[in-house]
Structures are given as structure tokens and as C-alpha cells.
Protein backbone atom coordinates (compact mmCIF):
# COMPACT_ATOMS: atom_id res chain seq x y z
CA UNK A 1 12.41 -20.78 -0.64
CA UNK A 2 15.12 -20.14 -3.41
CA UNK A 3 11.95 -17.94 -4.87
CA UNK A 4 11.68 -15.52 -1.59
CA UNK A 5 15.42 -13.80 -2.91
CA UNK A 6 14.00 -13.49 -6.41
CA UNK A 7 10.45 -12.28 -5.16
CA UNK A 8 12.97 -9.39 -2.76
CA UNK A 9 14.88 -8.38 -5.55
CA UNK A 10 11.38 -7.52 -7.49
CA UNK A 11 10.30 -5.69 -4.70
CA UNK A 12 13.57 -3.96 -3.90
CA UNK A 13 13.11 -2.37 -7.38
CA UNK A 14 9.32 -1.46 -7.46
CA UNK A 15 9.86 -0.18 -4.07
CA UNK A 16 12.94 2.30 -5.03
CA UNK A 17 10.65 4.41 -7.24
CA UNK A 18 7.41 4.52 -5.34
CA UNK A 19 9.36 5.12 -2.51
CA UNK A 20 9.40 8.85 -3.73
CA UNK A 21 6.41 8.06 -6.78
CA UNK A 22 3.34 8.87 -4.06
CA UNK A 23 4.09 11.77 -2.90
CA UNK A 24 6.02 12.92 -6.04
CA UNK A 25 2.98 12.72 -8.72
CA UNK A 26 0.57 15.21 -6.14
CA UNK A 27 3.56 17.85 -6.54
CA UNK A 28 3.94 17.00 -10.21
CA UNK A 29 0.18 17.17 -10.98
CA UNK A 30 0.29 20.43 -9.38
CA UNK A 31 3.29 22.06 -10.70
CA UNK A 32 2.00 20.97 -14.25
CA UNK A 33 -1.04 23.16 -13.86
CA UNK A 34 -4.11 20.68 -11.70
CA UNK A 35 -5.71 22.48 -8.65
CA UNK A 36 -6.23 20.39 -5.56
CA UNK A 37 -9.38 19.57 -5.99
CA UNK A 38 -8.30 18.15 -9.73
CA UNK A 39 -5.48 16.20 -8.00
CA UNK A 40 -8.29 14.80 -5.71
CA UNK A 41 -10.38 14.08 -8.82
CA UNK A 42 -7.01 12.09 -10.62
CA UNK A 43 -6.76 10.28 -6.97
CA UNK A 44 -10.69 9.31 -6.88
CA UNK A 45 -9.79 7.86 -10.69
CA UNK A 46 -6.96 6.58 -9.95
CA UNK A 47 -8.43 4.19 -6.83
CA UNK A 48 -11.86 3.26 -8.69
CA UNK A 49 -9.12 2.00 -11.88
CA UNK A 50 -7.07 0.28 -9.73
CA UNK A 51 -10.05 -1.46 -7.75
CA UNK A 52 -11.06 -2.85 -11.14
CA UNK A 53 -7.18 -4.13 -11.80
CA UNK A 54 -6.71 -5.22 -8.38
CA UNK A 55 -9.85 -7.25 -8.87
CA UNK A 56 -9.04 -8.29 -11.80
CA UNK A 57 -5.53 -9.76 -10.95
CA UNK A 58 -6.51 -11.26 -7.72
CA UNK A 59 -8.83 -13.72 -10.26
CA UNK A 60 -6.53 -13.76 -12.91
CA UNK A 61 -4.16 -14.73 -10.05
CA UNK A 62 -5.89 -18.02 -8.72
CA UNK A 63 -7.58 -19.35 -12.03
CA UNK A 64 -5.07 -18.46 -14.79
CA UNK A 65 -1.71 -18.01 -13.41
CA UNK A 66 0.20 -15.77 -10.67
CA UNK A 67 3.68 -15.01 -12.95
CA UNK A 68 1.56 -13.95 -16.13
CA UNK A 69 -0.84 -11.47 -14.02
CA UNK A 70 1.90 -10.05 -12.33
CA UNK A 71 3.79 -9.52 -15.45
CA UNK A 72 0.62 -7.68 -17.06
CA UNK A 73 -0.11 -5.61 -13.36
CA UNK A 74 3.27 -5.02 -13.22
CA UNK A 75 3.80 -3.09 -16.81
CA UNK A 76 1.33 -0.78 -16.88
CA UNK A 77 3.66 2.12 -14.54
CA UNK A 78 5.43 1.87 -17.29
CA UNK A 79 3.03 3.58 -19.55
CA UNK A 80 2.40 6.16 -16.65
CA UNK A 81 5.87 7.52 -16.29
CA UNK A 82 6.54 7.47 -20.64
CA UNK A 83 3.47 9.53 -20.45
CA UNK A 84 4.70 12.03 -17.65
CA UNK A 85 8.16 12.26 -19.90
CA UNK A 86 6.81 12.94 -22.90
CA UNK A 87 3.65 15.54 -21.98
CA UNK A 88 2.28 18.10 -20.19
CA UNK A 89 -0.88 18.03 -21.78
CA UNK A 90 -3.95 17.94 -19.02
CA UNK A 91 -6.13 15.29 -20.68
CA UNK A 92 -3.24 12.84 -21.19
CA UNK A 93 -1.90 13.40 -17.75
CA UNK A 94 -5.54 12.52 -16.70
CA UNK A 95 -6.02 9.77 -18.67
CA UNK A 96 -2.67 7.99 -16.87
CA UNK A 97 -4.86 7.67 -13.33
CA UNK A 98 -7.30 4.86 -15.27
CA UNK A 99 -3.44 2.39 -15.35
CA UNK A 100 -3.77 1.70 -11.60
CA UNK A 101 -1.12 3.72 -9.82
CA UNK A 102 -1.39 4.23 -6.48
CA UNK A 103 -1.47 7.37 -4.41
CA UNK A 104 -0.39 5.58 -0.94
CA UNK A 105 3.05 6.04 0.44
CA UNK A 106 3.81 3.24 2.92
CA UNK A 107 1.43 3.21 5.84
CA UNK A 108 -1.70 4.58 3.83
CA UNK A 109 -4.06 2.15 4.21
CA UNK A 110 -5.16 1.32 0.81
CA UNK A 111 -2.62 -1.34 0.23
CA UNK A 112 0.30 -1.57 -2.92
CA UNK A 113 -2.10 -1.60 -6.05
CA UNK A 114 -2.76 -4.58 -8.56
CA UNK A 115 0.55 -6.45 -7.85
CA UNK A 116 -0.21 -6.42 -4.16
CA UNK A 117 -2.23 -9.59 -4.04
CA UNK A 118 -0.39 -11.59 -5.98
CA UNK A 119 2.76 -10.96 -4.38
CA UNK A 120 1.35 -11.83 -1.31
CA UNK A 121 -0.68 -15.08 -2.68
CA UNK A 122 2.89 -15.83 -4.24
CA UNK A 123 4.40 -15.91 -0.36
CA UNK A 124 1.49 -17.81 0.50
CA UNK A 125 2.09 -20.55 -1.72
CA UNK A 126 5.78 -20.57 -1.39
CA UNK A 127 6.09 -20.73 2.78
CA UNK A 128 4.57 -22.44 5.82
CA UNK A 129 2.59 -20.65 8.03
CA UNK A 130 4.58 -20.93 10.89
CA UNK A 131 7.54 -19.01 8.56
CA UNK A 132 5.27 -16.71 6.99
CA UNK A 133 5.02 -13.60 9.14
CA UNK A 134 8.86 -13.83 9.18
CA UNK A 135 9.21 -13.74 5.46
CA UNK A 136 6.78 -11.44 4.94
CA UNK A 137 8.71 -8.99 7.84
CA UNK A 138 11.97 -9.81 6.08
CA UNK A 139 10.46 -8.61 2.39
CA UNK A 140 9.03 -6.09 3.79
CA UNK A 141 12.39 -4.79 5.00
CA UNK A 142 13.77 -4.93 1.97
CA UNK A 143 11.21 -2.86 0.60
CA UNK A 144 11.95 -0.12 2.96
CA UNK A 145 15.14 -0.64 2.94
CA UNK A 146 14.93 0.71 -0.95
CA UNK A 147 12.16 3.05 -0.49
CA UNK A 148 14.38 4.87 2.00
CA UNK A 149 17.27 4.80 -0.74
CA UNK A 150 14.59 5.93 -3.40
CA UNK A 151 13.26 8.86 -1.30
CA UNK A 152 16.42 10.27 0.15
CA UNK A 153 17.51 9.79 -3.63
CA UNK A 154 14.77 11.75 -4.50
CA UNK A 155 15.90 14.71 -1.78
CA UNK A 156 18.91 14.98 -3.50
CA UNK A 157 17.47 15.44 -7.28
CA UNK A 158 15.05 17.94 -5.72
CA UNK A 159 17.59 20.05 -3.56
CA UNK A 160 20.18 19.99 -6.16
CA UNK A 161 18.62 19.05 -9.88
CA UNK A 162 16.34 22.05 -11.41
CA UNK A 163 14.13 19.85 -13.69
CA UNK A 164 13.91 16.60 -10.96
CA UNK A 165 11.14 15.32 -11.92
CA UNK A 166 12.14 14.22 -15.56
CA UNK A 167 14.78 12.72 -13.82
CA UNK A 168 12.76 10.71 -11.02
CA UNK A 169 10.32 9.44 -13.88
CA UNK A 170 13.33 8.32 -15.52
CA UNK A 171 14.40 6.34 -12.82
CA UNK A 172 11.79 4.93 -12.16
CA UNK A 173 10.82 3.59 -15.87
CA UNK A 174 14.30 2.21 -16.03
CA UNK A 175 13.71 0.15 -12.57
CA UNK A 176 10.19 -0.83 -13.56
CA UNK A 177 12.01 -2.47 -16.59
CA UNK A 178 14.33 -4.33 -14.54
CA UNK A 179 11.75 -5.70 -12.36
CA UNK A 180 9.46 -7.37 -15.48
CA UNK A 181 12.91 -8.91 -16.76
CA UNK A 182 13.65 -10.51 -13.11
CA UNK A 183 9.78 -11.59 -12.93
CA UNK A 184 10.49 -13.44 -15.87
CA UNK A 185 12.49 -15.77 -13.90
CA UNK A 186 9.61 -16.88 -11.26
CA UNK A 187 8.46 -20.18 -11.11
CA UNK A 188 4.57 -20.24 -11.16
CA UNK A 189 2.60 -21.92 -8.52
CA UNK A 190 0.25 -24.57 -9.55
CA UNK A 191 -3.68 -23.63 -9.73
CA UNK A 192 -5.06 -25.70 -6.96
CA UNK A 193 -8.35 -27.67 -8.26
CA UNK A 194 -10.36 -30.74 -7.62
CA UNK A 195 -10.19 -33.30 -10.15
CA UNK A 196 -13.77 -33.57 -12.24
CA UNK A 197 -15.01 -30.18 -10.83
CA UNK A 198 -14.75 -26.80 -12.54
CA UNK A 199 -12.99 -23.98 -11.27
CA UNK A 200 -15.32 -21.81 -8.44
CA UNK A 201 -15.10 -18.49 -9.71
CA UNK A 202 -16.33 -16.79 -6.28
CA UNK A 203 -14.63 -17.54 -3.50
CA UNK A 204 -17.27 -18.97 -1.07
CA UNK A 205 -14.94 -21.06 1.35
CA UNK A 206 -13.18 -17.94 2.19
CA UNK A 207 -16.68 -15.75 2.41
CA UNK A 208 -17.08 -14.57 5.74
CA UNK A 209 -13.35 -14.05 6.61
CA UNK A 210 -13.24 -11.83 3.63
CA UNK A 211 -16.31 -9.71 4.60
CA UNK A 212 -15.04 -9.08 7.85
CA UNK A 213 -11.24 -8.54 6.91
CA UNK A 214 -12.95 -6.17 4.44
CA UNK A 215 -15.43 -4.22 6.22
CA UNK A 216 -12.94 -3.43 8.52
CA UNK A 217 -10.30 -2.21 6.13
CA UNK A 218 -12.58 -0.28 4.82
CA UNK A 219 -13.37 1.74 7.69
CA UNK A 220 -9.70 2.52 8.02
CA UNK A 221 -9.50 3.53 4.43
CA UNK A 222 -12.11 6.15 4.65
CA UNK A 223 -10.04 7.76 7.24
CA UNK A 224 -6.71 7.36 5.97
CA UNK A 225 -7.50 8.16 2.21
CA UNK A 226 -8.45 11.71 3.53
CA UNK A 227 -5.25 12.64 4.00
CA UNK A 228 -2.52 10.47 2.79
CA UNK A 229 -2.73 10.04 -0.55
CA UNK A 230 -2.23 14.25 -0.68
CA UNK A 231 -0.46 14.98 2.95
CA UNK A 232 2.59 16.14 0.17
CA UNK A 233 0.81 19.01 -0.57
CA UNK A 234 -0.39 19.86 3.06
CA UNK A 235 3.13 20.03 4.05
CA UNK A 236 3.75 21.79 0.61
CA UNK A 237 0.71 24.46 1.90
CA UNK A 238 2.77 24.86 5.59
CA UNK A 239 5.61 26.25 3.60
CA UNK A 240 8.04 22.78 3.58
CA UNK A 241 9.86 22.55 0.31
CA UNK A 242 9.78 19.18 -1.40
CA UNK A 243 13.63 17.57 -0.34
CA UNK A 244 12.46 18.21 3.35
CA UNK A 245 9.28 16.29 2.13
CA UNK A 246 11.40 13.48 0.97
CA UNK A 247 13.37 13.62 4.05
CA UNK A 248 9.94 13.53 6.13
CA UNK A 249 8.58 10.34 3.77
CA UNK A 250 12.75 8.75 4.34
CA UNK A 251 12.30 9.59 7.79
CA UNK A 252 8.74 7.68 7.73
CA UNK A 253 10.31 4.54 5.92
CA UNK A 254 13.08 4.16 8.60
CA UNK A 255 10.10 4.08 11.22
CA UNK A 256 8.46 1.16 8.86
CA UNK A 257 11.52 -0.73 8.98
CA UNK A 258 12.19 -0.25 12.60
CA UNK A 259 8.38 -1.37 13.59
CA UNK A 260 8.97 -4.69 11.13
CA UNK A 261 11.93 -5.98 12.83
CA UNK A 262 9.67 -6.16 15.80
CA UNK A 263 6.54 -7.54 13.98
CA UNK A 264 7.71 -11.59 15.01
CA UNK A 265 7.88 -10.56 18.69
CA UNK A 266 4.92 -8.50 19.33
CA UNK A 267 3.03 -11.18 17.45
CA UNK A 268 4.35 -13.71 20.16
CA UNK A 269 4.14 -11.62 22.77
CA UNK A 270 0.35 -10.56 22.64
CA UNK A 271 -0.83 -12.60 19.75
CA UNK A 272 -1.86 -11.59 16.37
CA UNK A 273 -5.26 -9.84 16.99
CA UNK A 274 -4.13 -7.68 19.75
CA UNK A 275 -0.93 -6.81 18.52
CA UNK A 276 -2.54 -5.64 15.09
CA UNK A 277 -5.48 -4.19 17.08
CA UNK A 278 -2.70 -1.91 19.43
CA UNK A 279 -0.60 -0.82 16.57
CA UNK A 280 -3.02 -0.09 14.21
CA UNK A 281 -5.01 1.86 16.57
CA UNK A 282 -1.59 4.04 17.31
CA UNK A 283 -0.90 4.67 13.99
CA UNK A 284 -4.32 5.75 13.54
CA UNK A 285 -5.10 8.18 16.53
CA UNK A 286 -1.53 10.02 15.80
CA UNK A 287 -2.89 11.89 12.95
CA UNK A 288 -5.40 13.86 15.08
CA UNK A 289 -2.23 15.79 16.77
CA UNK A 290 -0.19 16.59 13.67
CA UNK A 291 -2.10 20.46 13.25
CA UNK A 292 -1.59 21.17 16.34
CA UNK A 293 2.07 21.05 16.11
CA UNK A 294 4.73 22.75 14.38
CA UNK A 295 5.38 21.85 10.67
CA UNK A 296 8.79 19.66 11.34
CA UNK A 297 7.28 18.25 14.60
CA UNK A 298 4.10 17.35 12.42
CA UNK A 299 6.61 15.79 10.20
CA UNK A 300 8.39 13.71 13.13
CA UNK A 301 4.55 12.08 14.41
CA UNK A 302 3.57 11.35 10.32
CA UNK A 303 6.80 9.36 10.46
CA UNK A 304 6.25 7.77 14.10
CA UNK A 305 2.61 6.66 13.51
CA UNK A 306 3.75 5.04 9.84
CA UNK A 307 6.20 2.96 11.67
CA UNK A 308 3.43 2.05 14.35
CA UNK A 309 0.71 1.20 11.82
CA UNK A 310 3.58 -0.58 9.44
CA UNK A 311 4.30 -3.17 12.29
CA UNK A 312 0.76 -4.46 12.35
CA UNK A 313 1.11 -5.60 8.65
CA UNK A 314 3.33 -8.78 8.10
CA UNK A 315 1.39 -9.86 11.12
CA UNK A 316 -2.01 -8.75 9.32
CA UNK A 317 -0.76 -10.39 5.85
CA UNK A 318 -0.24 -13.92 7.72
CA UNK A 319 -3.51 -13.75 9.96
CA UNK A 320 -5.16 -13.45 6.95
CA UNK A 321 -3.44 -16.08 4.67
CA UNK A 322 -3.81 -18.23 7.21
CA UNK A 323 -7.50 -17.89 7.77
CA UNK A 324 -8.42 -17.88 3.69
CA UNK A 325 -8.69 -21.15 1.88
CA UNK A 326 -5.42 -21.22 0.33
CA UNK A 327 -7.50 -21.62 -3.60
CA UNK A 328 -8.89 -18.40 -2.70
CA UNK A 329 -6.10 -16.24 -1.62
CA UNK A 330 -5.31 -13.86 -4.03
CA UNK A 331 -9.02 -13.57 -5.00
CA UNK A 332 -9.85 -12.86 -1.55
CA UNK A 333 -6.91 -10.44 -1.31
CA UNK A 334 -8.28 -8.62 -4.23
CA UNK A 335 -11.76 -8.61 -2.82
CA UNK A 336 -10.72 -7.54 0.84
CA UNK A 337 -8.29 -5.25 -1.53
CA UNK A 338 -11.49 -3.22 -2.90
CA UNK A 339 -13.18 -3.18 0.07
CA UNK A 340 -10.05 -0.67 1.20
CA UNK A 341 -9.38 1.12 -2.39
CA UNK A 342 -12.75 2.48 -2.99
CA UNK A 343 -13.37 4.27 -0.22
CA UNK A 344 -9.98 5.26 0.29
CA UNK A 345 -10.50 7.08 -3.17
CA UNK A 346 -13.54 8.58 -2.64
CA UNK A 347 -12.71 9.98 0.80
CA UNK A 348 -9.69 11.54 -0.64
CA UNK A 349 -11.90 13.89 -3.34
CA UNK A 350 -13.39 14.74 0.22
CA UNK A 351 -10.01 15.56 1.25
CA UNK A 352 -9.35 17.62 -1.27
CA UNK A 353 -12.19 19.95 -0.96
CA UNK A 354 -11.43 20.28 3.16
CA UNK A 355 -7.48 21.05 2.13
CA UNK A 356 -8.62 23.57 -0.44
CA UNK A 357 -11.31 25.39 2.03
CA UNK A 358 -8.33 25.41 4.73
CA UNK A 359 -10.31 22.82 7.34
CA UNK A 360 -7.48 21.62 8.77
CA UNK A 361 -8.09 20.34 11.71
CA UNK A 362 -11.32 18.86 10.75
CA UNK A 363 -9.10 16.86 8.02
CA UNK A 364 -6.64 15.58 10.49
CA UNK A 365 -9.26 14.63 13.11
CA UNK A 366 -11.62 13.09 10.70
CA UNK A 367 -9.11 11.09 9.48
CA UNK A 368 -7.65 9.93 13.26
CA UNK A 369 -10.96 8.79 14.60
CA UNK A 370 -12.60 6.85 11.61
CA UNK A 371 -9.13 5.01 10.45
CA UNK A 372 -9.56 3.83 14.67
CA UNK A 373 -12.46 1.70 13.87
CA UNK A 374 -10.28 -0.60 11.44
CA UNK A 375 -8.65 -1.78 14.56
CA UNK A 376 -11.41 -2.22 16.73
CA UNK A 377 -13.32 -4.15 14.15
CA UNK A 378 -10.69 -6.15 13.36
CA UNK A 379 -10.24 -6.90 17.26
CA UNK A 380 -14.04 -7.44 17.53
CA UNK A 381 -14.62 -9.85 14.48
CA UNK A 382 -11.54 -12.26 15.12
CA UNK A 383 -11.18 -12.04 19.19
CA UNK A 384 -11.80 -15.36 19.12
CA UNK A 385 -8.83 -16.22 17.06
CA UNK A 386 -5.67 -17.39 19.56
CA UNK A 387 -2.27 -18.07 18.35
CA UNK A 388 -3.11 -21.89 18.82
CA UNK A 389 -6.19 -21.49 17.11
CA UNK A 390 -4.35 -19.99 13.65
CA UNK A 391 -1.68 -22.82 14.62
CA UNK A 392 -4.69 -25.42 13.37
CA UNK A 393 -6.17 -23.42 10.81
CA UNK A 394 -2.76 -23.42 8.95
CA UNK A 395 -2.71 -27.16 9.51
């Protein structure tokens, strides 16, 4: 457990700058000279790149070693934000989406880019089930906890500091820094294999569970990735200036960290499947109402339906550690992982064109109704699953 601190403090860091990174680089891109519809190109990029690294790391992960990938997946912002210092130059800029940032804020849908399943493999390996959802709640925290102080940061350099964004990018290189040096200090978990037998490089214990956790993630990506990965520049288009949209994305990450302290309980109280299937499902159908409304008000759902669909995932993150062969979890965390990225991508290109031709309300509703059938799938494929059930998976 004495690695859970050291695995927060990473996190804590990461978590500062892309606490104000998502929805900063959509306002940058634009600023610097991209149209939307460019912006939703870079995005489309950006997800297909990371698929690959996510992919990538989640094997690296279970048949090399977890500290090494995450040292490799965790360097590469670092070439990102050297780049954004250094140029504005529109092929170079372009060139940084292929280094697997991500465009989703917390509660997109598409999950934390090609650190995400190691990080959560490393939990995995570290905790007992029956501690898990806890830990993963309590890390969680943290990482709100410094999003919110990265974002409202971020209000400030924007409402006060005329060239911000040099300044954010700054930031954020420095922190990245940090978190390598700390990673250095993980202990790596042992590659689990059976003596006289090579290494399975597709993980076939863990098949079906990973279809279905992925089938229904992507459903939910297709909606989501319409509209958050560029809802900066919707409320940009509404006439919100960018330290109000910090304040709405703070205002979002309190939400998150509200829903998480409740994540243990609801998971007792109605079980895992039901409890992700109910909060998902709000988070989802929320986005339908938000053009309906006035901008601020719009601003005050975004940030209610993040904290609703933010609950469902420490609970979501132990279901499904619980129910993959633990030799297989950070490959099938990287498989489940593209299942959500790639769609998430594409959809967003789609969301740039409906931004850009001023459908609206198609975007929003489009993106309410499909994200619902993540949920219902979910609910559907593992209804069978009770708490006591998981209890003797685990075991």
C-alpha cells in the first residue's frame, strides 16, 4: 500500500495541468489560426494516435514491465507542450496530435490516454478487491482535487495574464517533469506467467468480458466525443470568455469529487451494475437540455452531469478488474480502451462539422441519447453479476 501515496502524488501532478490542458489546446489551436473543423481534424488524429499508444502500453504493460511503459507514455506531453512554446507554425502544431494527448476533460468518456491502463493495472496489482473501489475513489479525489487547483489556476492566468497560454504550457512541462522523476521511484509489479509456457500475447481468458465492457464503451464514446472534446469552443461561440470557461470546467471537477466520495456507498447500496447503469445514464441524458438553457445555466448542468457520470467510475474501474484475469489487465484495459478512443475521435470530426454549420441542438441531442446506450448495455451484458458474485470472482 506504501505505493498508493506515491501512485497519488503522480497523479496529483498529471492531473494539475490537464485539469485546464483539454479544454485549453481547442482555444489555443484556434487562436493560433485552425478553424473548427481543423481542430476536429487534430482531435480525430489525436484519438486514432493515442489508440495505437494506449494499445501499445496496455501490452507493453503486462509482458515487459508496468514502471518502464509508464515512464515512456508518460514523456511524450512533454514534447507536446516544448512544441506549443516554441512555434506557431501549423504543420508542427499538427504534427503534436500523433504523441497521444487527449482531448477529454474529466467525464468525457474516452478515458485518460496511454498512462490510463497502466495506472489502473498498477492499482490492480497493488490492492484487494474488496479495497479497490475505495482506493481507486480516494485517487481519484486527489486527482480532482488538483484538477480543480489547475483549472481555477488557469482562470486566473486567463483573467489577469495577457499571453496565458505560454504560461499554462509552462506549467504544465515543469509538472510533467516532476511526475517522470517521482515515477522513478515505483516498485514494478512482477509479470505473472506459468512456468514452461510462453507468454499469451492475446488476452483470451479475459475475451468476452472485454468485448462486452468494450462494445459498450464504445457506444458511449460516439456520443460523448461529439461534444466534449470541443464543448470549450461551444461555450466560446455563446459569447463566455475563457476564465468563466475555467470556472465552468473547476465548477465540473468539484461535482467529480463530490459524486466520488459517494462512489463506496451507492456501490453498496444498489450494487455495482445498477449503480453504474443509473449514474451513467444521468450523466448522459443531461446533455440533451444544455441548448435549451441559458449559457451559465448550460454551464451549471455540464458540471452536474460530470459529477453524475464521474461517480460511476471507481465503481466501473473495480467491476472490471475484478472480472479480467488479473495477467490480462492492462492489455484488456487497453483493448476495452480502443474500443472507446476511436470512435470517440471520429465522432468528434462529426462534431465539428455540426458546431461549424450551427446544428446545435442536433449536437447536444445526438450526443445525450447515443452516450445512453453505454449504460444500458453495460446493465444488459453483466445483470447477472451480484455483489456476491464479484465477491468470488475476486477470490
Amino acid at each position: 500500500m506504501r505505493q498508493i501515496p506515491l501512485l497519488g502524488a503522480i497523479r496529483g501532478l498529471r492531473s494539475f495541468y490537464f485539469g485546464y490542458i483539454a479544454f485549453l489546446i481547442p482555444l489555443f489551436l484556434k487562436q493560433v489560426g485552425f478553424s473548427v473543423v481543423e481542430i476536429g481534424i487534430y482531435a480525430l488524429v489525436a484519438t486514432i494516435a493515442s489508440s495505437g499508444l494506449v494499445l501499445l502500453s496496455g501490452f507493453l504493460g503486462d509482458l515487459y514491465s508496468k514502471k518502464k511503459t509508464l515512464l515512456i507514455m508518460s514523456g511524450l506531453p512533454a514534447l507536446i507542450f516544448v512544441t506549443f512554446l516554441l512555434t506557431h507554425n501549423f504543420v508542427l502544431l499538427f504534427l503534436t496530435s500523433v504523441l497521444g494527448i487527449t482531448f477529454s476533460a474529466i467525464g468525457g468518456g474516452a478515458g485518460g490516454g496511454p498512462v490510463a491502463p497502466i495506472l489502473t493495472a498498477f492499482v490492480a496489482d497493488k490492492v484487494s478487491s474488496a479495497s479497490r473501489t475505495w482506493v481507486y475513489s480516494a485517487l481519484m479525489l486527489v486527482s480532482i482535487i488538483s484538477a480543480i487547483a489547475g483549472s481555477s489556476t488557469s482562470a486566473v492566468f486567463e483573467r489577469y495574464v495577457s499571453d496565458y497560454y505560454t504560461d499554462l504550457f509552462a506549467i504544465a512541462l515543469a509538472l510533467n517533469i516532476a511526475s517522470l522523476f517521482l515515477t522513478l521511484f515505483l516498485e514494478d509489479t512482477k509479470i505473472r506467467r506459468v512456468k514452461g509456457k510462453r507468454a499469451q500475447i492475446i488476452p483470451k481468458n479475459s475475451g468476452r468480458n472485454i468485448a462486452k465492457i468494450g462494445l459498450s464503451g464504445a457506444m458511449g464514446s460516439v456520443g460523448l466525443g461529439v461534444i466534449t472534446p470541443i464543448i470549450s469552443l461551444w461555450f466560446h461561440q455563446i459569447g463566455l470568455p475563457a476564465y468563466v470557461i475555467s470556472l465552468i470546467f473547476t465548477a465540473s471537477y468539484v461535482a467529480s469529487g463530490v459524486g466520488v466520495l459517494f462512489a463506496s456507498t451507492m456501490e453498496r447500496m444498489l450494487g455495482a451494475i445498477y449503480a453504474i447503469g443509473i449514474f451513467r445514464g444521468l450523466g448522459s441524458g443531461l446533455f440533451i437540455l444544455m441548448p435549451f438553457v441559458p449559457p451559465l445555466v448550460a454551464g451549471a448542468i455540464y458540471a452536474v452531469r460530470t459529477g453524475l457520470y464521474q461517480l460511476a467510475l471507481p465503481i466501473r474501474q473495480n467491476f472490471q478488474m475484478t472480472i479480467l484475469d488479473p495477467g490480462e489487465r492492462a492489455r484488456g484495459n487497453s483493448l476495452t480502451g480502443i474500443a472507446r478512443r476511436l470512435p470517440y475521435g471520429a465522432s468528434t470530426t462529426f462534431g465539428s462539422f455540426l458546431l461549424s454549420a450551427g446544428a446545435i441542438a442536433f449536437m447536444f441531442s445526438f450526443a445525450g441519447i447515443v452516450s445512453l446506450f453505454d449504460p444500458i448495455l453495460y446493465v444488459y451484458f453483466f445483470r447477472e453479476y451480484k455483489k456476491e458474485d464479484v465477491g468470488e470472482i475476486a477470490a
